[in-house]
PDB file of N, CA and C in Angstrom:
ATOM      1  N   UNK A   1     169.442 -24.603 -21.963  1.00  0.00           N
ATOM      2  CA  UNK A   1     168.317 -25.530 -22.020  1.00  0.00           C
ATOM      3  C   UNK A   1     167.033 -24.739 -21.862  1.00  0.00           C
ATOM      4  N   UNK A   2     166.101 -25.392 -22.681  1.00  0.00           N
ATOM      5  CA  UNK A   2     164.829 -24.412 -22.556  1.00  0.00           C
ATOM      6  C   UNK A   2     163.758 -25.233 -21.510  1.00  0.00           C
ATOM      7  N   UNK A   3     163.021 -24.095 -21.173  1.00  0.00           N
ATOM      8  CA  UNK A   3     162.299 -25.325 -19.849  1.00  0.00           C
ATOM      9  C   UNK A   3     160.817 -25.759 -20.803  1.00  0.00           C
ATOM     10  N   UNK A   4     160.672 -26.616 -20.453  1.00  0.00           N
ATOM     11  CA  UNK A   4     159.492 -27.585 -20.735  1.00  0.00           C
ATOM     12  C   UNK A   4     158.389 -26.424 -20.975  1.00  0.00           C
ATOM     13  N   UNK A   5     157.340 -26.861 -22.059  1.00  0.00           N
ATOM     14  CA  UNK A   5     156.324 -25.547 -22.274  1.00  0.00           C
ATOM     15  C   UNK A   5     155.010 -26.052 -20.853  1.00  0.00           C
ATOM     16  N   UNK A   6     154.761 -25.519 -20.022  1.00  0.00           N
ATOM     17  CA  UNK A   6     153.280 -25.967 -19.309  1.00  0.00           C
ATOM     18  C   UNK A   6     151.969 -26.544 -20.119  1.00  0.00           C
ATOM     19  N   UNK A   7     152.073 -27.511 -19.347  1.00  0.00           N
ATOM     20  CA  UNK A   7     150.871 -28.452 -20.145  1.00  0.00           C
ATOM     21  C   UNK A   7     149.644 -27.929 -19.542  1.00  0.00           C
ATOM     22  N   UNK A   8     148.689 -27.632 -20.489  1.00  0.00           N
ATOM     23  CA  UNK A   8     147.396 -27.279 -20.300  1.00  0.00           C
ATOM     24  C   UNK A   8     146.207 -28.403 -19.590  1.00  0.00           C
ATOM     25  N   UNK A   9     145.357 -28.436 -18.642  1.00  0.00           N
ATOM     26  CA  UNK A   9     144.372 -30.170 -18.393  1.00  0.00           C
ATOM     27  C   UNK A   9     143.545 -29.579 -18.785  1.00  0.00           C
ATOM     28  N   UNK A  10     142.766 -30.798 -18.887  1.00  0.00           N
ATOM     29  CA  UNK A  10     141.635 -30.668 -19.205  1.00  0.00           C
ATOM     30  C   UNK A  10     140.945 -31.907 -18.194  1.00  0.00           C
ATOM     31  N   UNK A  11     139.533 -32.180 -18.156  1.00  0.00           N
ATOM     32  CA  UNK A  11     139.327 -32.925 -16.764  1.00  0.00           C
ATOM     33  C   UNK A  11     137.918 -33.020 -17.727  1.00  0.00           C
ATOM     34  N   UNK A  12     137.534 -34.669 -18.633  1.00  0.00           N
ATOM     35  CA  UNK A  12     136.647 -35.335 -19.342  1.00  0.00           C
ATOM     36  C   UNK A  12     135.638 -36.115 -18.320  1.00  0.00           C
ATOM     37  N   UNK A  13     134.292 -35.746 -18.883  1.00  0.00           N
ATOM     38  CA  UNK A  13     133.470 -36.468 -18.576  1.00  0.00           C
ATOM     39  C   UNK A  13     131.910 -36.859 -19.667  1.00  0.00           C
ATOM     40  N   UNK A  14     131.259 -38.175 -18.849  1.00  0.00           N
ATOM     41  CA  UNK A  14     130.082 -38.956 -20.190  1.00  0.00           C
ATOM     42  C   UNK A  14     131.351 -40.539 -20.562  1.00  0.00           C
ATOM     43  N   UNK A  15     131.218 -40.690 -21.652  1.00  0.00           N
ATOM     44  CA  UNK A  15     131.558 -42.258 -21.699  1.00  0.00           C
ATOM     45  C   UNK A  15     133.348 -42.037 -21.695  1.00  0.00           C
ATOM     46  N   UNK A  16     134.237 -40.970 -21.672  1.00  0.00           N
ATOM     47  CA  UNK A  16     135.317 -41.272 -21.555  1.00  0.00           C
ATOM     48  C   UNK A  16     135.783 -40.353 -19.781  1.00  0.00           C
ATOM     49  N   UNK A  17     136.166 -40.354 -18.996  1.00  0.00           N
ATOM     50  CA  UNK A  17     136.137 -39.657 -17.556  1.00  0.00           C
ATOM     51  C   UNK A  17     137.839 -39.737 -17.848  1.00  0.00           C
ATOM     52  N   UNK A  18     137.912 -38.439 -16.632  1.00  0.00           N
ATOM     53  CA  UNK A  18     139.399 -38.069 -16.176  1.00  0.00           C
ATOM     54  C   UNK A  18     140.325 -36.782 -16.628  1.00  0.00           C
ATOM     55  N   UNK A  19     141.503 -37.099 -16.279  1.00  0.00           N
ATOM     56  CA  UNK A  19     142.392 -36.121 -16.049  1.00  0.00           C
ATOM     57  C   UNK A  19     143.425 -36.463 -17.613  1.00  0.00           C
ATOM     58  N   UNK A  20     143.015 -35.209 -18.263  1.00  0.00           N
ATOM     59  CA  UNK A  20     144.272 -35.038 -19.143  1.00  0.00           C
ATOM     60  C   UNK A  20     144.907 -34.083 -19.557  1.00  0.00           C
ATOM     61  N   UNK A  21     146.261 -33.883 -20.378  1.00  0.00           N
ATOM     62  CA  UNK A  21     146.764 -32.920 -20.658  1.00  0.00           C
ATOM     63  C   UNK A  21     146.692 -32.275 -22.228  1.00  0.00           C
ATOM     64  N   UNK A  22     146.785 -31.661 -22.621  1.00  0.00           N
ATOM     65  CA  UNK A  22     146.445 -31.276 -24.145  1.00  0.00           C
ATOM     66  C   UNK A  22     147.689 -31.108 -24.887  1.00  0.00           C
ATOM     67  N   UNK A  23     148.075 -32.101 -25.930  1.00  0.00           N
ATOM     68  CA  UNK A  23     149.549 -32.410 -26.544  1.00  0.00           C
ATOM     69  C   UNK A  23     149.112 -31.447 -27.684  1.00  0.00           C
ATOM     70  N   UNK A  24     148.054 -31.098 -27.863  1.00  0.00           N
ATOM     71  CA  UNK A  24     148.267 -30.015 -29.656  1.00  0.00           C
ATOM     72  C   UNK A  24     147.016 -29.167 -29.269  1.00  0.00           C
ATOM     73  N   UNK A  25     147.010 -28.158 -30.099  1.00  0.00           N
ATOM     74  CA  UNK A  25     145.767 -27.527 -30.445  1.00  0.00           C
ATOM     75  C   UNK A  25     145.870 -27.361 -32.055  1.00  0.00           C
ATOM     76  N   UNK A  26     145.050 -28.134 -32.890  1.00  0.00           N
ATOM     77  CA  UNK A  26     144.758 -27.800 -34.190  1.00  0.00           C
ATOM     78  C   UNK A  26     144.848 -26.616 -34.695  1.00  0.00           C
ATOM     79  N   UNK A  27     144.955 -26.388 -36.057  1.00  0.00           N
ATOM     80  CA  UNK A  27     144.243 -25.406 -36.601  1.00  0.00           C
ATOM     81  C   UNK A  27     142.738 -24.765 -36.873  1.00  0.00           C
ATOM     82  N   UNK A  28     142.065 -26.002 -36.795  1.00  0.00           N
ATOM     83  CA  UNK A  28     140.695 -25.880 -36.800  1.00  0.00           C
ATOM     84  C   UNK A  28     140.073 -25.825 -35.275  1.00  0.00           C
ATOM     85  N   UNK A  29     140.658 -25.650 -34.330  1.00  0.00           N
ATOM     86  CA  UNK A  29     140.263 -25.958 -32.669  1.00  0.00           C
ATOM     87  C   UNK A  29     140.585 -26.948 -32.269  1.00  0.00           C
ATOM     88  N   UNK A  30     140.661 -28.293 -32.512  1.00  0.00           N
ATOM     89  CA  UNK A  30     140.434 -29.559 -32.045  1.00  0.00           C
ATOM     90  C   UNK A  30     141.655 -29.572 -31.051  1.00  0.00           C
ATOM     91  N   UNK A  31     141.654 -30.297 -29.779  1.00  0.00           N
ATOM     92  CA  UNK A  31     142.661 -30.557 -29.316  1.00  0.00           C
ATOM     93  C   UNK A  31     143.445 -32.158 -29.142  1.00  0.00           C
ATOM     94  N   UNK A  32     144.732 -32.375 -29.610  1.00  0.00           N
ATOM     95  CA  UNK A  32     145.062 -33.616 -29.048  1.00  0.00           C
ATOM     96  C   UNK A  32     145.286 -33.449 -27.796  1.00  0.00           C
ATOM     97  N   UNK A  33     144.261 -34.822 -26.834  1.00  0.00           N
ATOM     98  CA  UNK A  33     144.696 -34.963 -25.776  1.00  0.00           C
ATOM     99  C   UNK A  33     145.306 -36.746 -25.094  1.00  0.00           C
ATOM    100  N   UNK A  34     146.043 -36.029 -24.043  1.00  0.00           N
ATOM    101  CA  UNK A  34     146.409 -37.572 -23.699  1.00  0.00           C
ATOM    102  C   UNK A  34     146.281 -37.599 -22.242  1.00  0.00           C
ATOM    103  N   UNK A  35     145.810 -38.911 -21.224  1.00  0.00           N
ATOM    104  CA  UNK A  35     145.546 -39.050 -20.198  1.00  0.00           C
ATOM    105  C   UNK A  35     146.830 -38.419 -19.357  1.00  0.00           C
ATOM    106  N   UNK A  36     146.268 -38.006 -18.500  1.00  0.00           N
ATOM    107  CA  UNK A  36     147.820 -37.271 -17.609  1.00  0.00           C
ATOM    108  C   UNK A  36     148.096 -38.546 -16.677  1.00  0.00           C
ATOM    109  N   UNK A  37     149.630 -37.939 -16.552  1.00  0.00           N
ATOM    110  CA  UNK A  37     150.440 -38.871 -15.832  1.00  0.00           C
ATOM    111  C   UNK A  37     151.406 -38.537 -14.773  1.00  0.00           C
ATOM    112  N   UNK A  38     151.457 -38.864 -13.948  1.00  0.00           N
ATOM    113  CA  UNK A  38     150.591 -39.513 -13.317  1.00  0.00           C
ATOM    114  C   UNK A  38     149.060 -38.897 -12.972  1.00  0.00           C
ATOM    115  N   UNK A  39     147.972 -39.773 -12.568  1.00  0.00           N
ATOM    116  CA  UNK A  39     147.332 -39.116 -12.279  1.00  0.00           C
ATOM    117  C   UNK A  39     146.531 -40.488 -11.258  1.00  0.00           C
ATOM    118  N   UNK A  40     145.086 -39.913 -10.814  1.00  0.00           N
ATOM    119  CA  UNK A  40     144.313 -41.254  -9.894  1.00  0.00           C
ATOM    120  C   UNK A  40     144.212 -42.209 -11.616  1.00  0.00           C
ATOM    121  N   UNK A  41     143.494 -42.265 -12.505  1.00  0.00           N
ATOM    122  CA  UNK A  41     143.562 -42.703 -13.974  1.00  0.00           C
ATOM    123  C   UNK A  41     144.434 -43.596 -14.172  1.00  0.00           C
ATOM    124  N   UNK A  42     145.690 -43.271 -13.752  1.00  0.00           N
ATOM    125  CA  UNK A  42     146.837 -43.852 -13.929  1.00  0.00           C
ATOM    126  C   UNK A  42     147.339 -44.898 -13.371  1.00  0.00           C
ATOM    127  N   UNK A  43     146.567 -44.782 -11.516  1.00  0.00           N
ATOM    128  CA  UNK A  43     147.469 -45.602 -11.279  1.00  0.00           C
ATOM    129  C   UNK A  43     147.020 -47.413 -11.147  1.00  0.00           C
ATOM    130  N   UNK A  44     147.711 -48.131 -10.593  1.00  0.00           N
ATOM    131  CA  UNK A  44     147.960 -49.591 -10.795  1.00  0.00           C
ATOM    132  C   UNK A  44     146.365 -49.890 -10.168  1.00  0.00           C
ATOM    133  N   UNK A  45     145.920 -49.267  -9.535  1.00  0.00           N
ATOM    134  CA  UNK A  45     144.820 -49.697  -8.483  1.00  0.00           C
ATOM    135  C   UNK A  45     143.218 -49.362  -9.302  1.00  0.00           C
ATOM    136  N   UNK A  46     143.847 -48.423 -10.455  1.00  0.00           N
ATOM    137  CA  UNK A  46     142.401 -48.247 -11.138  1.00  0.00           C
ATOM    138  C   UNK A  46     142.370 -48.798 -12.413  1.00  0.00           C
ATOM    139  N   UNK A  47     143.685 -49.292 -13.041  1.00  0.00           N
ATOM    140  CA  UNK A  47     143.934 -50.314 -14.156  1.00  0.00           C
ATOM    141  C   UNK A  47     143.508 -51.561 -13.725  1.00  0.00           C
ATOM    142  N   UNK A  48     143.798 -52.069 -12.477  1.00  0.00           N
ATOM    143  CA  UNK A  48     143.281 -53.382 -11.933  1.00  0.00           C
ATOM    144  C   UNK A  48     142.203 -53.526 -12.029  1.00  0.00           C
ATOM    145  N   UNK A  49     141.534 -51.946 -11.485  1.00  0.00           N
ATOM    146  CA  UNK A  49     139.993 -52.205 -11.410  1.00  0.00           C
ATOM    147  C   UNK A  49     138.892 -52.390 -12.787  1.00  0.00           C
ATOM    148  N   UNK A  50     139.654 -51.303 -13.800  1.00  0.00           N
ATOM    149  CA  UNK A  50     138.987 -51.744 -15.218  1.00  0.00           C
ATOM    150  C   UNK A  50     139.240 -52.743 -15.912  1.00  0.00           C
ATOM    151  N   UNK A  51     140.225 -53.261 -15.530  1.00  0.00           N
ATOM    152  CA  UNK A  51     140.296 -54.799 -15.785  1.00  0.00           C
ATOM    153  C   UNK A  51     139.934 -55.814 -15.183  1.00  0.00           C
ATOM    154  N   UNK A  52     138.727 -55.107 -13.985  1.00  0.00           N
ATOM    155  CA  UNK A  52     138.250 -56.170 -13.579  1.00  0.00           C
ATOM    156  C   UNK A  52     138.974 -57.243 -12.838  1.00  0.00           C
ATOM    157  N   UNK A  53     140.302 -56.304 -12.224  1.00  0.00           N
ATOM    158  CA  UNK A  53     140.501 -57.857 -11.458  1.00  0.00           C
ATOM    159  C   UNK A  53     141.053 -56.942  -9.914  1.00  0.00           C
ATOM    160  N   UNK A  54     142.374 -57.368  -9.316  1.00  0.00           N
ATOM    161  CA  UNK A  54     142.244 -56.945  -7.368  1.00  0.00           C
ATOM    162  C   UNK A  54     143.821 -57.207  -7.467  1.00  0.00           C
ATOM    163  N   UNK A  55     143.984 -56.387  -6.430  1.00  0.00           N
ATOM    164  CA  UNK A  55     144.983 -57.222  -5.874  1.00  0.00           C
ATOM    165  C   UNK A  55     145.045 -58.533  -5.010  1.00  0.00           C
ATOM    166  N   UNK A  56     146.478 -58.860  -4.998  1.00  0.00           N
ATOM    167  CA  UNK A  56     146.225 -60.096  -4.526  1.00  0.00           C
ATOM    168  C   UNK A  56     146.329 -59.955  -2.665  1.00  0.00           C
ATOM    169  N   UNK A  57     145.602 -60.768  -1.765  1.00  0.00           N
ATOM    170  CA  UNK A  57     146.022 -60.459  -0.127  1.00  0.00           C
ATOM    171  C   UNK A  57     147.645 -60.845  -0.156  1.00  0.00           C
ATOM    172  N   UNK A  58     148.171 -60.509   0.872  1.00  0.00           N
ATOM    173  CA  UNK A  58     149.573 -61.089   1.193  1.00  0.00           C
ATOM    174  C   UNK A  58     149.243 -62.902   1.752  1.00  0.00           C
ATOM    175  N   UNK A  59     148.103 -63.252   1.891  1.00  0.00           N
ATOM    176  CA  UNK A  59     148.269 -64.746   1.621  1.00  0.00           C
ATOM    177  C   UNK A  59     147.930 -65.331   0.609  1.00  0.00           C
ATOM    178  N   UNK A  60     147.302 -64.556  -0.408  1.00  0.00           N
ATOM    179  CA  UNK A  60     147.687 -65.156  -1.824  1.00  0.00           C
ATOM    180  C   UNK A  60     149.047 -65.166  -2.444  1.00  0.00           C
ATOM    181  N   UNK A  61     149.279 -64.177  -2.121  1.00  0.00           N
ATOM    182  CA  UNK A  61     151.006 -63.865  -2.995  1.00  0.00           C
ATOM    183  C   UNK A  61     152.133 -64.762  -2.214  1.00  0.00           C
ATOM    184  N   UNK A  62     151.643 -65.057  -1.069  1.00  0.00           N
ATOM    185  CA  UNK A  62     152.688 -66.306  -0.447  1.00  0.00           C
ATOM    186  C   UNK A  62     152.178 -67.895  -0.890  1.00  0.00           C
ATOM    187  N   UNK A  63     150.973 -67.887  -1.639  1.00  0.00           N
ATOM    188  CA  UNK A  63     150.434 -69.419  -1.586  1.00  0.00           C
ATOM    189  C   UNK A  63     151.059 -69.149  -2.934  1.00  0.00           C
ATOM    190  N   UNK A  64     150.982 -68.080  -3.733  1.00  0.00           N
ATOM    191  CA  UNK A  64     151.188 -68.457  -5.578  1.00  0.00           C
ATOM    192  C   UNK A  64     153.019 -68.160  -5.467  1.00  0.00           C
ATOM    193  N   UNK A  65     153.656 -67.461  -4.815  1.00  0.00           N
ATOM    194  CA  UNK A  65     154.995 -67.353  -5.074  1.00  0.00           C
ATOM    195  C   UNK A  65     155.477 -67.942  -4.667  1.00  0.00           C
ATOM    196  N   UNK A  66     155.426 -68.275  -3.482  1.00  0.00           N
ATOM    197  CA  UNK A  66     156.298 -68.899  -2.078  1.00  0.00           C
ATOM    198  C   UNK A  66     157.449 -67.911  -1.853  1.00  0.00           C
ATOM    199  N   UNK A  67     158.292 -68.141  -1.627  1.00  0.00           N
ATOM    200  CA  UNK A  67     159.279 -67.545  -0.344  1.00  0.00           C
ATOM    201  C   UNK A  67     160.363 -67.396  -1.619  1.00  0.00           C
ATOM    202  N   UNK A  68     160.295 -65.984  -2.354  1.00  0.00           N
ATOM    203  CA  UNK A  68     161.317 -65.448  -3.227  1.00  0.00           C
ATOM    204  C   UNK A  68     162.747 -65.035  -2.118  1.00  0.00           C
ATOM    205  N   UNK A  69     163.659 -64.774  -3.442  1.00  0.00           N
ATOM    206  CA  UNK A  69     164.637 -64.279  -2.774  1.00  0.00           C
ATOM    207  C   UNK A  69     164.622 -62.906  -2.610  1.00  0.00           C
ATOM    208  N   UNK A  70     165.666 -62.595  -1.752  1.00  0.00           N
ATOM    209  CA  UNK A  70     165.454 -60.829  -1.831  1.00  0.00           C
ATOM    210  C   UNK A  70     166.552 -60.091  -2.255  1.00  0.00           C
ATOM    211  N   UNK A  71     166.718 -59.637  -2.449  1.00  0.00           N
ATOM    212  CA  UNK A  71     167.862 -58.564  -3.236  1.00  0.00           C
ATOM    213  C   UNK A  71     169.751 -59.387  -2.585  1.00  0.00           C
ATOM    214  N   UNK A  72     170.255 -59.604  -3.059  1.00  0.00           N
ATOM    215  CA  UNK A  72     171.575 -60.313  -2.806  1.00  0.00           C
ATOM    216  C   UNK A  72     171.573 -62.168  -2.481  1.00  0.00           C
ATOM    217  N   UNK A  73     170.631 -62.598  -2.435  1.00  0.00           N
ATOM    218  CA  UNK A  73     170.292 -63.778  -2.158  1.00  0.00           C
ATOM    219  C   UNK A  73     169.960 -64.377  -3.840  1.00  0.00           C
ATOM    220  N   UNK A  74     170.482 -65.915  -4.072  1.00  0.00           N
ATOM    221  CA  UNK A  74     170.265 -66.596  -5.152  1.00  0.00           C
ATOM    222  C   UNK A  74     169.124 -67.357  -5.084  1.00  0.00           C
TER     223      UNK A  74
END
């Protein structure tokens, strides 16, 4: 098995920000890049936030779910 090639970052800023890794380098220079993963970018807490919305408190998630089951319970 061959090991994985090391991904190069790169770290964007101005109207696009963050942490990414570089999937190609062109022939002409250009690089494909894609957001790294994991990264802060990535996670659930900054998708929430560009979407403009929150998490929920633990007394919201008990007023909208109520009392789920838990793992072995119907």
């Amino acid at each position: 098995m061959t090991s994985p090639k090391k991904q190069r970052h790169v770290k964007l800023s101005g109207d696009v920000k963050g942490s990414y890794v570089i999937e190609e380098t062109l022939a002409d220079g250009r690089f494909v890049v894609a957001p790294e993963w994991p990264s802060p970018e990535t996670s659930a807490h900054a998708m929430l936030e560009r979407a403009g919305g929150r998490g929920m408190s633990p007394e919201e998630f008990d007023k909208h779910f109520g009392d789920l089951p838990s793992d072995g319970e119907s």
